[in-house]
Protein backbone atom coordinates (compact mmCIF):
# COMPACT_ATOMS: atom_id res chain seq x y z
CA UNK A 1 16.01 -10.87 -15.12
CA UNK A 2 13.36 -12.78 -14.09
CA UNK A 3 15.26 -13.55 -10.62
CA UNK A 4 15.21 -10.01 -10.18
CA UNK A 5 11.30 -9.14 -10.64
CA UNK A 6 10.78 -11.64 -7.92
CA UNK A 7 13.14 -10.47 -5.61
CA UNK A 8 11.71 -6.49 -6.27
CA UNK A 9 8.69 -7.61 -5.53
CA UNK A 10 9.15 -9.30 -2.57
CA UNK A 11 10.88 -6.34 -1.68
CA UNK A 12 8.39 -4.02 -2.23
CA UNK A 13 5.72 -5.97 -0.30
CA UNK A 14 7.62 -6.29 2.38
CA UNK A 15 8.43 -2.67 2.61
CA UNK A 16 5.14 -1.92 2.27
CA UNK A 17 3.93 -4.04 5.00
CA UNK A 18 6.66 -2.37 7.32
CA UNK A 19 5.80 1.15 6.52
CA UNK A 20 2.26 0.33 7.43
CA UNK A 21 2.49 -1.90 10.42
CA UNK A 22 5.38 0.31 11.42
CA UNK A 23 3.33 3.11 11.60
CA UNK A 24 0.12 2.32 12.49
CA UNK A 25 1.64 0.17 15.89
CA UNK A 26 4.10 2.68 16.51
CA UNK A 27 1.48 5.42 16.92
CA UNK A 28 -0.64 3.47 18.94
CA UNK A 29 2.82 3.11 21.29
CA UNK A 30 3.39 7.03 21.24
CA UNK A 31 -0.27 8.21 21.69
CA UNK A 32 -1.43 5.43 24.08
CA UNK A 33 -3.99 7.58 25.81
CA UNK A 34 -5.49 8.46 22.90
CA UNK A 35 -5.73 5.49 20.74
CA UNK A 36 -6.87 3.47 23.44
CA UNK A 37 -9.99 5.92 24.31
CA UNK A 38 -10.77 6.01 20.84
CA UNK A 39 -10.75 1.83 20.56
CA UNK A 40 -12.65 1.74 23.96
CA UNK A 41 -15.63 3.99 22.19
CA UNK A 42 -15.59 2.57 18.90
CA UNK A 43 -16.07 -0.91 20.39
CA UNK A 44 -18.63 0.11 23.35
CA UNK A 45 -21.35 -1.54 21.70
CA UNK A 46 -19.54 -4.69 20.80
CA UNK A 47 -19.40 -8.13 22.72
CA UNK A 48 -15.70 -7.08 22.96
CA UNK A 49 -16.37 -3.57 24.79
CA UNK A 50 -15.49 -5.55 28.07
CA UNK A 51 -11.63 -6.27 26.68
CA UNK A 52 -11.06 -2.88 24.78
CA UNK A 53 -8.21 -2.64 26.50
CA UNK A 54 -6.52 -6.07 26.18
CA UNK A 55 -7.81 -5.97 22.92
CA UNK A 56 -6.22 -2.63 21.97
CA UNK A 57 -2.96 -3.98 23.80
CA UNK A 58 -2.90 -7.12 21.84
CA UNK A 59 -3.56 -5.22 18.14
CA UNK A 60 -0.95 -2.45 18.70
CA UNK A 61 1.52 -5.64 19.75
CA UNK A 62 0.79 -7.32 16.57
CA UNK A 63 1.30 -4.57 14.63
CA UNK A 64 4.50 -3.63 15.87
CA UNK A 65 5.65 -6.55 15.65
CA UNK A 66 4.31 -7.43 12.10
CA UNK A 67 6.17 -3.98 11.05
CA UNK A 68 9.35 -5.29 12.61
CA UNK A 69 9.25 -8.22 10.96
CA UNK A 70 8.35 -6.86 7.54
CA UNK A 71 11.17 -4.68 8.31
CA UNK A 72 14.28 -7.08 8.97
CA UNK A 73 12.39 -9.79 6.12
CA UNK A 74 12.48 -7.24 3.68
CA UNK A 75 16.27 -6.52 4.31
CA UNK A 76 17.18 -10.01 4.96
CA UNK A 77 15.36 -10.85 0.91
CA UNK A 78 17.69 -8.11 -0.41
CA UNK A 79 20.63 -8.96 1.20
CA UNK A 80 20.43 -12.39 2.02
CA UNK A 81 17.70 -13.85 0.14
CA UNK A 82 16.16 -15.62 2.90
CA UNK A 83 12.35 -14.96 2.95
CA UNK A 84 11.45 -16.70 6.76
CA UNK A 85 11.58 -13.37 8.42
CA UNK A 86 9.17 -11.51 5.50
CA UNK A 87 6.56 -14.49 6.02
CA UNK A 88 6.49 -13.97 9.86
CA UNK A 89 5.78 -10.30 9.01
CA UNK A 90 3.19 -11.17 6.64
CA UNK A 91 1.49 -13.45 8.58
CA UNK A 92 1.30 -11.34 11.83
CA UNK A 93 0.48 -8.44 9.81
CA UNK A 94 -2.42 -11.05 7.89
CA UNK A 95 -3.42 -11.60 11.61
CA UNK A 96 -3.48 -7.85 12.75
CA UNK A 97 -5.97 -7.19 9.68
CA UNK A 98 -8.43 -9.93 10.31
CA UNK A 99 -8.43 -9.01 14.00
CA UNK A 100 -9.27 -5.30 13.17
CA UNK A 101 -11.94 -6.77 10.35
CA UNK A 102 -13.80 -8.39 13.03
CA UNK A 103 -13.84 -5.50 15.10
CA UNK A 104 -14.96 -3.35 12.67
CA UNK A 105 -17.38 -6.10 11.69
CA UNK A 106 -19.11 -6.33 15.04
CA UNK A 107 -18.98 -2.26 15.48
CA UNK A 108 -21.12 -2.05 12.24
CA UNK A 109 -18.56 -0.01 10.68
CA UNK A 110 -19.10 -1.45 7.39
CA UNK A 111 -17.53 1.19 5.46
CA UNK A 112 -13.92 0.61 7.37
CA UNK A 113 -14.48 -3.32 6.83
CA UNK A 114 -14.89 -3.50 3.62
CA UNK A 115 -11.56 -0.12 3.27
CA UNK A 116 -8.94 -2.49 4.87
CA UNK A 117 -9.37 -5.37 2.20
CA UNK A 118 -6.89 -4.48 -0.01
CA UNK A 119 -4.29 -4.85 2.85
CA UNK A 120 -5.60 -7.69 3.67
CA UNK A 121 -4.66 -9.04 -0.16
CA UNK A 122 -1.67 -6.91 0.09
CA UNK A 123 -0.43 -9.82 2.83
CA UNK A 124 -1.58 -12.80 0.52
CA UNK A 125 0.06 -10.87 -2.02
CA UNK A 126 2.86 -11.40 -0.01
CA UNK A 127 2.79 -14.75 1.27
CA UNK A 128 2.77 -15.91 -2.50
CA UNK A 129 5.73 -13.74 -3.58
CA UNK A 130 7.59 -14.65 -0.10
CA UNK A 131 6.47 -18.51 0.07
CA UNK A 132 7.60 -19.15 -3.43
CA UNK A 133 3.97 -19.49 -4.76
CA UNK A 134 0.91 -21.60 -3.75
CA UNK A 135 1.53 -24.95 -3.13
């Protein structure tokens, strides 16, 4: 029974991770235009207002592919239960989060910082379940 909590929860977290990364970089991909205007002004009075663009590029890559990843690991747990492909989505999707917490950071948009911290424990959350603990 215990074997099956575990492997729940990893599933779980790694659905979770895909619905979100999924989502998030997939609308980025399907409203370009507007996504990227909207990065461009919130980060106009950043050091990073010069790369917006790469910037938004780079985020909306890692979140795709965080979602993907999230997506196939949390299959490949249930099926096969292999966790490699879960901890590549967790730690791109670990990586997405800290990138947008800086930018958020250096926007002054304290109130959106400090809002994306529980996702940001959501992918420690999963590196534990998905690693096999801390070591």
């Amino acid at each position: 029974m215990r074997d099956l909590g575990l492997l729940l929860a990893q599933g779980f977290v790694g659905a979770f991770l895909a619905v979100l990364f999924l989502q998030s970089g997939l609308d980025k991909v399907f409203d370009w235009k507007g996504n990227k205007a909207y990065v461009t002004g919130y980060l106009e009075n950043t050091p990073f207002r010069v790369l917006s663009g790469f910037l938004f590029f780079v985020i909306t890559v890692l979140e795709v592919l965080a979602g993907v990843f999230s997506a196939a690991g949390t299959l490949a747990t249930l099926l096969l239960r292999e966790t490699g492909l879960g901890l590549v989505g967790a730690f791109l999707a670990a990586s997405s989060i800290v990138s947008l917490f800086l930018g958020q950071r250096l926007a002054k948009d304290y109130a959106s910082a400090a809002a994306i911290v529980p996702y940001f424990l959501t992918t420690v959350l999963a590196r534990v379940l998905l690693g096999g603990g801390v070591h």
